[in-house]
PDB file of N, CA and C in Angstrom:
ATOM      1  N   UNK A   1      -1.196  -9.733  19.025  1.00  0.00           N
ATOM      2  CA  UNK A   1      -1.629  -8.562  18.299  1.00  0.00           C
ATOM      3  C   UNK A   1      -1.806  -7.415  19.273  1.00  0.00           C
ATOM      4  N   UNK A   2      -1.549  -6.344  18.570  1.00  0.00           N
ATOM      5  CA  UNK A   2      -2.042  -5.241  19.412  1.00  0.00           C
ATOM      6  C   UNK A   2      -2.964  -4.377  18.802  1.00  0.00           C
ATOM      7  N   UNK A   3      -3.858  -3.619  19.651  1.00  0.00           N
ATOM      8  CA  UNK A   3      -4.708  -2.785  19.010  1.00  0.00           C
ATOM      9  C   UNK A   3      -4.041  -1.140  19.600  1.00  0.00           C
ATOM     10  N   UNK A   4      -4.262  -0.168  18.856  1.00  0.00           N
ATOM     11  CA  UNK A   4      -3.505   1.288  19.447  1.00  0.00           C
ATOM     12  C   UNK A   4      -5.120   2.043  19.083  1.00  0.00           C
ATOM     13  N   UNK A   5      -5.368   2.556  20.115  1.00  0.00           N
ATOM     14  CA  UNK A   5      -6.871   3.086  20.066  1.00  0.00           C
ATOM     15  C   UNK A   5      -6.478   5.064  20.671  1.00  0.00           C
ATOM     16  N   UNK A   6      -6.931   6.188  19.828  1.00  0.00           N
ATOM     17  CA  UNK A   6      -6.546   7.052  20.012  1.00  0.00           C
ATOM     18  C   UNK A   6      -8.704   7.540  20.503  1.00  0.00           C
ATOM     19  N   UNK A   7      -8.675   8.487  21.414  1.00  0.00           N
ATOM     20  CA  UNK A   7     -10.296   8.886  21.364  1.00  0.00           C
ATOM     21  C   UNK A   7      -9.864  10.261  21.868  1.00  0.00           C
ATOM     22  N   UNK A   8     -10.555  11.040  20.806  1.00  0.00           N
ATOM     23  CA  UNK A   8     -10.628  12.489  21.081  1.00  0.00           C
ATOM     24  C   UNK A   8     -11.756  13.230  21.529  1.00  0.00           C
ATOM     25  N   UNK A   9     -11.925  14.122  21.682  1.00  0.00           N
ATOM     26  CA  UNK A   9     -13.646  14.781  21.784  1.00  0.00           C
ATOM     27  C   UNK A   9     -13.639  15.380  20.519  1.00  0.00           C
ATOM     28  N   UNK A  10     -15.101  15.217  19.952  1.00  0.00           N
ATOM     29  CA  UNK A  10     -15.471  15.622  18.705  1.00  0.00           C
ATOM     30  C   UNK A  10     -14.812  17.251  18.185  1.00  0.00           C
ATOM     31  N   UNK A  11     -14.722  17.670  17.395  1.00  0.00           N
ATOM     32  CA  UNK A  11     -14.419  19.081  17.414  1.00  0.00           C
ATOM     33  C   UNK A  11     -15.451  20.274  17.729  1.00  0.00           C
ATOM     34  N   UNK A  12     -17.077  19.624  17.955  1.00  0.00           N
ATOM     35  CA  UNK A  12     -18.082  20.689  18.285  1.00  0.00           C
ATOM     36  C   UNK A  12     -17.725  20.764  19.693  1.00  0.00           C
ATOM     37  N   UNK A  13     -17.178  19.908  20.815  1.00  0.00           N
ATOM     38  CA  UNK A  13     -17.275  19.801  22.354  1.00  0.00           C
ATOM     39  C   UNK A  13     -16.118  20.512  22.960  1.00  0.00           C
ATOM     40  N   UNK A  14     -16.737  21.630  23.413  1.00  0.00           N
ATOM     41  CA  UNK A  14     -15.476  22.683  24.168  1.00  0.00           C
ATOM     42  C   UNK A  14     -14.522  21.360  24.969  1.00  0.00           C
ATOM     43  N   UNK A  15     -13.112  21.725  24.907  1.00  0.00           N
ATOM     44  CA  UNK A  15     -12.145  21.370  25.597  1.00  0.00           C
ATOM     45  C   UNK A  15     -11.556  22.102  26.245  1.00  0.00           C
ATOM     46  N   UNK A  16     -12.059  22.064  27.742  1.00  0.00           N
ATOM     47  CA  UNK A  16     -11.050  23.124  29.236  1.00  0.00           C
ATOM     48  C   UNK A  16      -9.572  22.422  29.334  1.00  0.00           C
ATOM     49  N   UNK A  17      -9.662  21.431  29.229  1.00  0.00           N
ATOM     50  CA  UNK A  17      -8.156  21.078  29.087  1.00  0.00           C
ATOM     51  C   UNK A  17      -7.206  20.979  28.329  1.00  0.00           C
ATOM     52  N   UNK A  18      -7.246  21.114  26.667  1.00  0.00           N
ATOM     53  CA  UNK A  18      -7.041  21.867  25.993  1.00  0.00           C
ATOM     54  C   UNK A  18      -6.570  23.218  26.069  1.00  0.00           C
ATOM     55  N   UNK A  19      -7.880  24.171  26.204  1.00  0.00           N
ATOM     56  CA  UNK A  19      -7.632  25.467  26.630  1.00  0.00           C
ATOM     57  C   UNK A  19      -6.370  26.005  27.225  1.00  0.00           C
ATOM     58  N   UNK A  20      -6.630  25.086  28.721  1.00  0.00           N
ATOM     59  CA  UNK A  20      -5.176  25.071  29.571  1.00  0.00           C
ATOM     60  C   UNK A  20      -4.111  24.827  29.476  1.00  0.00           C
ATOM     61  N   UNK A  21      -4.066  23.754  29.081  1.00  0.00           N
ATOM     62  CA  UNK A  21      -2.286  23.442  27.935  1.00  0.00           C
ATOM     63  C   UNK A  21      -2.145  24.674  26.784  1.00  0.00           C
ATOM     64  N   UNK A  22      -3.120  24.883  26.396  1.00  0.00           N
ATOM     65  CA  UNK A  22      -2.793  26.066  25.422  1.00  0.00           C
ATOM     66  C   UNK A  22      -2.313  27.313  25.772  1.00  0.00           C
ATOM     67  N   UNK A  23      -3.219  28.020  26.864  1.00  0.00           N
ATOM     68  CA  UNK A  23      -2.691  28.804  27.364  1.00  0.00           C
ATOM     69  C   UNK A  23      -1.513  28.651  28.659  1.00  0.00           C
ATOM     70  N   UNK A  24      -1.187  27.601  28.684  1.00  0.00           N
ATOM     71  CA  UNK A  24       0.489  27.377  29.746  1.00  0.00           C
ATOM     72  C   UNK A  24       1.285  27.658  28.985  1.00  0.00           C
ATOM     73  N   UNK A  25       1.396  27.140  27.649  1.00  0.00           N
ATOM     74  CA  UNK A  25       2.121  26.844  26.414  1.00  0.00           C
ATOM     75  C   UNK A  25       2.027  28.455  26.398  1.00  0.00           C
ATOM     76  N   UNK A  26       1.677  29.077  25.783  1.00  0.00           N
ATOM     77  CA  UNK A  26       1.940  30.519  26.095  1.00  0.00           C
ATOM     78  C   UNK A  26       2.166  30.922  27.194  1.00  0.00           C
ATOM     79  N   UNK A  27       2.331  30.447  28.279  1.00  0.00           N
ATOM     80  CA  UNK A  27       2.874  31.038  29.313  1.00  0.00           C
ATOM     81  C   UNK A  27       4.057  30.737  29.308  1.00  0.00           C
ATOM     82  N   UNK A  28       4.318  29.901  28.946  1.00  0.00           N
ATOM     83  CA  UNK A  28       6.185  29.340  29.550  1.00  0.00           C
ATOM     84  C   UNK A  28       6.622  29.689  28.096  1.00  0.00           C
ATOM     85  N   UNK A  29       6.145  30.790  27.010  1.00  0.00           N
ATOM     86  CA  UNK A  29       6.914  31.202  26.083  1.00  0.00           C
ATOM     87  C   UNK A  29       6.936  30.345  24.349  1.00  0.00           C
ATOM     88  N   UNK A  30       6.066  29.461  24.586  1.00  0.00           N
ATOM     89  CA  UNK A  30       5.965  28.979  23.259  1.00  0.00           C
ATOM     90  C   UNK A  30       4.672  30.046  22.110  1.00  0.00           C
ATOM     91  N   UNK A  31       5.134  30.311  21.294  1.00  0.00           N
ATOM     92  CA  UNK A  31       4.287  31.437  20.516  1.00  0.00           C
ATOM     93  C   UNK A  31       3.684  30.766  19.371  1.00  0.00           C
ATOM     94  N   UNK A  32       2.677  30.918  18.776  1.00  0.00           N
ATOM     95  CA  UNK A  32       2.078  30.415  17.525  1.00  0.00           C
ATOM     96  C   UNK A  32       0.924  28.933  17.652  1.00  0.00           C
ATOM     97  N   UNK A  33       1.059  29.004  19.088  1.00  0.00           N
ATOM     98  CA  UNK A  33       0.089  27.808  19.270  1.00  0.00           C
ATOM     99  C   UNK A  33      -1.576  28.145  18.771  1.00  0.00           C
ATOM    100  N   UNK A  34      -2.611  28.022  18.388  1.00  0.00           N
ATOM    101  CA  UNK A  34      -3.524  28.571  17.918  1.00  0.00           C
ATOM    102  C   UNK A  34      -4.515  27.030  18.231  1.00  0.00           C
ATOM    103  N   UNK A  35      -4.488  26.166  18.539  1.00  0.00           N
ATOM    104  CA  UNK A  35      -5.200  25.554  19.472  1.00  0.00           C
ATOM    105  C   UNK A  35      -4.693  23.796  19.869  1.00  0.00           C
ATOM    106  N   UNK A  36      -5.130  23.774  20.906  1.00  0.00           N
ATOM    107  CA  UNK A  36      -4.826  22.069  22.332  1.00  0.00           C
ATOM    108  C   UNK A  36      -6.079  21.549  21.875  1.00  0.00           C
ATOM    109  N   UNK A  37      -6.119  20.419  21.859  1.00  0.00           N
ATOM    110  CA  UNK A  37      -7.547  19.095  21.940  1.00  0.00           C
ATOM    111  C   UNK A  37      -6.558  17.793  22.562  1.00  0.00           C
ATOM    112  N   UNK A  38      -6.972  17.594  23.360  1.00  0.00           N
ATOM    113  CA  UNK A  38      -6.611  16.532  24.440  1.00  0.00           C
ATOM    114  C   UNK A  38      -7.505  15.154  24.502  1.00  0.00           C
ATOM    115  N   UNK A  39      -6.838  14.309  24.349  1.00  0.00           N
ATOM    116  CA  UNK A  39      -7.777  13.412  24.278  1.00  0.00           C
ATOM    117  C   UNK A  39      -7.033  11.754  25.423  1.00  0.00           C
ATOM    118  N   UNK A  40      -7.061  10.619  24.730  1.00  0.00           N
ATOM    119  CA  UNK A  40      -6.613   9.390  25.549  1.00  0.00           C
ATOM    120  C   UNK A  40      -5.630   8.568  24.430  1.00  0.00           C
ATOM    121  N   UNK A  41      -5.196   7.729  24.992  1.00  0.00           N
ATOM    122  CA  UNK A  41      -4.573   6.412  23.597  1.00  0.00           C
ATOM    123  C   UNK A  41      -4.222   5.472  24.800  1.00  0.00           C
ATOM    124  N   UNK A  42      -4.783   4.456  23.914  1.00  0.00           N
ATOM    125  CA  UNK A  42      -4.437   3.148  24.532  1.00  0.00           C
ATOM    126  C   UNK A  42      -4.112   2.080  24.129  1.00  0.00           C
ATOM    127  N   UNK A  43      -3.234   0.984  24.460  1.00  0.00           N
ATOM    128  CA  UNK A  43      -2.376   0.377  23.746  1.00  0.00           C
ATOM    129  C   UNK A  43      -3.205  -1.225  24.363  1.00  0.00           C
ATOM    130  N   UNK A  44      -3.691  -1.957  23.789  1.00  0.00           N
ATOM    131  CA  UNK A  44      -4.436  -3.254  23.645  1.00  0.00           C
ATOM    132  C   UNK A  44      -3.783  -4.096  23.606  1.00  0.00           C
ATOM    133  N   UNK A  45      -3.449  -5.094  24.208  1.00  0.00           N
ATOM    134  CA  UNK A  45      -2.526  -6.577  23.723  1.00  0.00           C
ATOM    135  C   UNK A  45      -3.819  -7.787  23.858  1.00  0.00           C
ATOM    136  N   UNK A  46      -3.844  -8.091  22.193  1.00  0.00           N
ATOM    137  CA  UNK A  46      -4.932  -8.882  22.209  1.00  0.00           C
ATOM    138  C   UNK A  46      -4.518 -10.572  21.754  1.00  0.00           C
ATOM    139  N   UNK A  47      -5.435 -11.750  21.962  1.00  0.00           N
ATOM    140  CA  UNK A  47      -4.765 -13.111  21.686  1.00  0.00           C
ATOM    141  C   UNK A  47      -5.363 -13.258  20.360  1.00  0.00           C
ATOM    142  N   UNK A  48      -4.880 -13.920  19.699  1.00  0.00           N
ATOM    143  CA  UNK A  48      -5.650 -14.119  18.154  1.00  0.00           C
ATOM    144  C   UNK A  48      -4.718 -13.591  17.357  1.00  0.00           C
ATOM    145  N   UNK A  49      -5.176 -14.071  15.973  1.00  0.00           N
ATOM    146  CA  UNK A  49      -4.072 -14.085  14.422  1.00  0.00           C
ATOM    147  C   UNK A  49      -4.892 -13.382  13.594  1.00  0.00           C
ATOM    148  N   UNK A  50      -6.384 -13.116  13.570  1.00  0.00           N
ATOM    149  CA  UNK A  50      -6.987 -12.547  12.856  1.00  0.00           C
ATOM    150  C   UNK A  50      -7.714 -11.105  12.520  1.00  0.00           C
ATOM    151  N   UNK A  51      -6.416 -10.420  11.995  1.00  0.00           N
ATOM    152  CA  UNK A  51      -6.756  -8.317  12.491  1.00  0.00           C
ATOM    153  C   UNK A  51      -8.266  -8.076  12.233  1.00  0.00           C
ATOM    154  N   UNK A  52      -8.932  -8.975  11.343  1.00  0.00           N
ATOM    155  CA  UNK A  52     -10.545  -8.243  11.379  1.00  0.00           C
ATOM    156  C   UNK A  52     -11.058  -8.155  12.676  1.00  0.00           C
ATOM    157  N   UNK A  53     -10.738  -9.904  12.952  1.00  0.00           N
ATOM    158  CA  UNK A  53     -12.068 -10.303  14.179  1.00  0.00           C
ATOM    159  C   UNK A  53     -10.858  -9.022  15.119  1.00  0.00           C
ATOM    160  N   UNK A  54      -9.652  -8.779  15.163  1.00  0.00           N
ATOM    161  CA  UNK A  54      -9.534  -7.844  16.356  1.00  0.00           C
ATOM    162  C   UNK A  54     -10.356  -6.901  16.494  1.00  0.00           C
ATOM    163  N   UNK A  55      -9.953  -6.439  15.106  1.00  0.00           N
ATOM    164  CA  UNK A  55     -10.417  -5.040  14.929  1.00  0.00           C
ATOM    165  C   UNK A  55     -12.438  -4.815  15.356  1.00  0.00           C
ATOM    166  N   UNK A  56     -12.803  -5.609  15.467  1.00  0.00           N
ATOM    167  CA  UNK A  56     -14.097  -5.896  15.142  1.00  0.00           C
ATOM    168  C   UNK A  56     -14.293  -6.347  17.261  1.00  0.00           C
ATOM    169  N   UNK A  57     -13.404  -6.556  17.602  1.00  0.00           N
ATOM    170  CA  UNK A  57     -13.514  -6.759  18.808  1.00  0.00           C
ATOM    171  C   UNK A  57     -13.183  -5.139  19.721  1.00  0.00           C
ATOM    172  N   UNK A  58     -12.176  -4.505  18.891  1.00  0.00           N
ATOM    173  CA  UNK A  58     -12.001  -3.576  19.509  1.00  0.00           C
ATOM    174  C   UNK A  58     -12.761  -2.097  18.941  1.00  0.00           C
ATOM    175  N   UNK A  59     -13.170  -2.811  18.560  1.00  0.00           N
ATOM    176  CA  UNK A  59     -14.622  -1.588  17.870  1.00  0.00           C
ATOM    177  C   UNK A  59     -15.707  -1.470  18.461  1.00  0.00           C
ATOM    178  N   UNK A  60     -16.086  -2.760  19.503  1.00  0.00           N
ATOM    179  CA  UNK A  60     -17.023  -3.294  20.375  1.00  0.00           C
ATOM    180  C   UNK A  60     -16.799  -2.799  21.625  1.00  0.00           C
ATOM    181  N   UNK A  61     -15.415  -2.415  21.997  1.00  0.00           N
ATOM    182  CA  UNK A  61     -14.851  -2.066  23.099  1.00  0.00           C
ATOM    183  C   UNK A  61     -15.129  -0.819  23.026  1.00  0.00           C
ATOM    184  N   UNK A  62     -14.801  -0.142  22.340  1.00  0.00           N
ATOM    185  CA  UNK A  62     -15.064   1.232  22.327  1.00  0.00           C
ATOM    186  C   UNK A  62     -15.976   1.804  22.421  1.00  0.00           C
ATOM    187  N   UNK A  63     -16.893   1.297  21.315  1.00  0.00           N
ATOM    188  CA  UNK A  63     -18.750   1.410  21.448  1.00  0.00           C
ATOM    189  C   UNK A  63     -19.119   1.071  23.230  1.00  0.00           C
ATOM    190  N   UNK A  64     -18.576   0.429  23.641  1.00  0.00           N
ATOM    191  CA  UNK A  64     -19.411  -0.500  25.142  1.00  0.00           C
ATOM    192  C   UNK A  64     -18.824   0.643  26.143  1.00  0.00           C
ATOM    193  N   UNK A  65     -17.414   0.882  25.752  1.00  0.00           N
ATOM    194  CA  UNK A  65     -16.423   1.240  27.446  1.00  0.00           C
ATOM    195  C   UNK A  65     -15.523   2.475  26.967  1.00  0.00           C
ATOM    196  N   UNK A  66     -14.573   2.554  26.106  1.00  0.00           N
ATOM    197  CA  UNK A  66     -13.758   2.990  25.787  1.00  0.00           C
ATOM    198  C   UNK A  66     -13.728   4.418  25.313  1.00  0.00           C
ATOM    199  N   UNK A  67     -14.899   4.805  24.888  1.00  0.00           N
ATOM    200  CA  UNK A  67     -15.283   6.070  24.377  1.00  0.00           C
ATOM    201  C   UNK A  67     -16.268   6.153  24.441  1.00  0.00           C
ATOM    202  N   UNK A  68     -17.121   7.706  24.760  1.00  0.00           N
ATOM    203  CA  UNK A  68     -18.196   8.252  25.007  1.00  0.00           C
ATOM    204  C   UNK A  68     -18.580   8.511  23.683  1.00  0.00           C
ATOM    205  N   UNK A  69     -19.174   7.662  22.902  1.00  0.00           N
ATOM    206  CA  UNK A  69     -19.569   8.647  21.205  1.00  0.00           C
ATOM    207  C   UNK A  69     -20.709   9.541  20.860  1.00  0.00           C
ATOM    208  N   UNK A  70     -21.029   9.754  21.842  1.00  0.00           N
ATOM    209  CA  UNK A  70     -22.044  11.166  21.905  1.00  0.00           C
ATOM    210  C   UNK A  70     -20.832  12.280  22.035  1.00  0.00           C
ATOM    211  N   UNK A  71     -19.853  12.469  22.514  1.00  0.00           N
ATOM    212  CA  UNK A  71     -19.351  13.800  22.496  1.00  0.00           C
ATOM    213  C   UNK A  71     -17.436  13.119  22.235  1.00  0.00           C
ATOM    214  N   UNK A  72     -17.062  11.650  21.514  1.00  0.00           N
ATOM    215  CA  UNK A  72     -15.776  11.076  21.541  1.00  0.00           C
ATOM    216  C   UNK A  72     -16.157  10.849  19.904  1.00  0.00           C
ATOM    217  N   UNK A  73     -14.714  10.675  19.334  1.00  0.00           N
ATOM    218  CA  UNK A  73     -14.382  10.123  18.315  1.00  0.00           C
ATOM    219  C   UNK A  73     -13.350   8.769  18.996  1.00  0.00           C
ATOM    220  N   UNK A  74     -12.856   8.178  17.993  1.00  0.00           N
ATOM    221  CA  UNK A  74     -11.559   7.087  18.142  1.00  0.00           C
ATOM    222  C   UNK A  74     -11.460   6.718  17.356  1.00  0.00           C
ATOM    223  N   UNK A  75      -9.824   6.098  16.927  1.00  0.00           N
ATOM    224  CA  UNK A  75      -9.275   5.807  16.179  1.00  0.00           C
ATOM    225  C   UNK A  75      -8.836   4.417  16.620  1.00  0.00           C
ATOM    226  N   UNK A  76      -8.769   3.348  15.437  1.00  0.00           N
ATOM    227  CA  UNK A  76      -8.128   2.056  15.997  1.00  0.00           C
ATOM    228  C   UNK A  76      -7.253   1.747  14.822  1.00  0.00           C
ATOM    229  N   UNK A  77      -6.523   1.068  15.354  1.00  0.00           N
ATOM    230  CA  UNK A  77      -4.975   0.892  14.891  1.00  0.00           C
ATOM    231  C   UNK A  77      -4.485  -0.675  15.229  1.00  0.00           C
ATOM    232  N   UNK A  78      -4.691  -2.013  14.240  1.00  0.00           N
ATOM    233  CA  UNK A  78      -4.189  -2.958  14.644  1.00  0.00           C
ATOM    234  C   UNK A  78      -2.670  -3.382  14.233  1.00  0.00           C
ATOM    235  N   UNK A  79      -2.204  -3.931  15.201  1.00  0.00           N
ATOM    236  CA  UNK A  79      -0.660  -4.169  14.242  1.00  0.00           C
ATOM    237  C   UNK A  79      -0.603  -5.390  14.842  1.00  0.00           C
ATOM    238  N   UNK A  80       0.139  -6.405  13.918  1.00  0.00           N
ATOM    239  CA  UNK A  80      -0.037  -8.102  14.126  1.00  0.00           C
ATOM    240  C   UNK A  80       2.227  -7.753  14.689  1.00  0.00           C
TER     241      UNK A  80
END
């Protein structure tokens, strides 16, 4: 199984790196960009047949290591 885990910063938490891709992106000529949020994704290869207990494992991961949820969101994504 795999788990696909996306973690963003919330939309209240300024993003400088963001910002910066945004404004490069207007620099090297791309027009209409109106905003960057940058975040992580990570791709899980887990042992087991059962997407709850994954999912339920990699929900644990995230809470513990994987994301800051004071200022992170994430997304999890199992595929058998």
């Amino acid at each position: 199984m795999k788990a696909k885990v996306h973690v963003t910063l919330k939309t209240a938490v300024l993003d400088p790196q963001g910002k910066a891709v945004q404004h490069a992106l207007g620099a090297l000529g791309f027009q209409g960009v109106k905003g960057v949020r940058q975040g992580k994704y990570l791709e899980i290869d887990l042992e087991g047949t059962d997407p709850a207990q994954a999912r339920a494992d990699v929900e644990a991961m995230c809470q513990t290591l994987l994301a800051n949820t004071v200022i992170e969101n994430y997304a999890i994504d199992v595929v058998e």
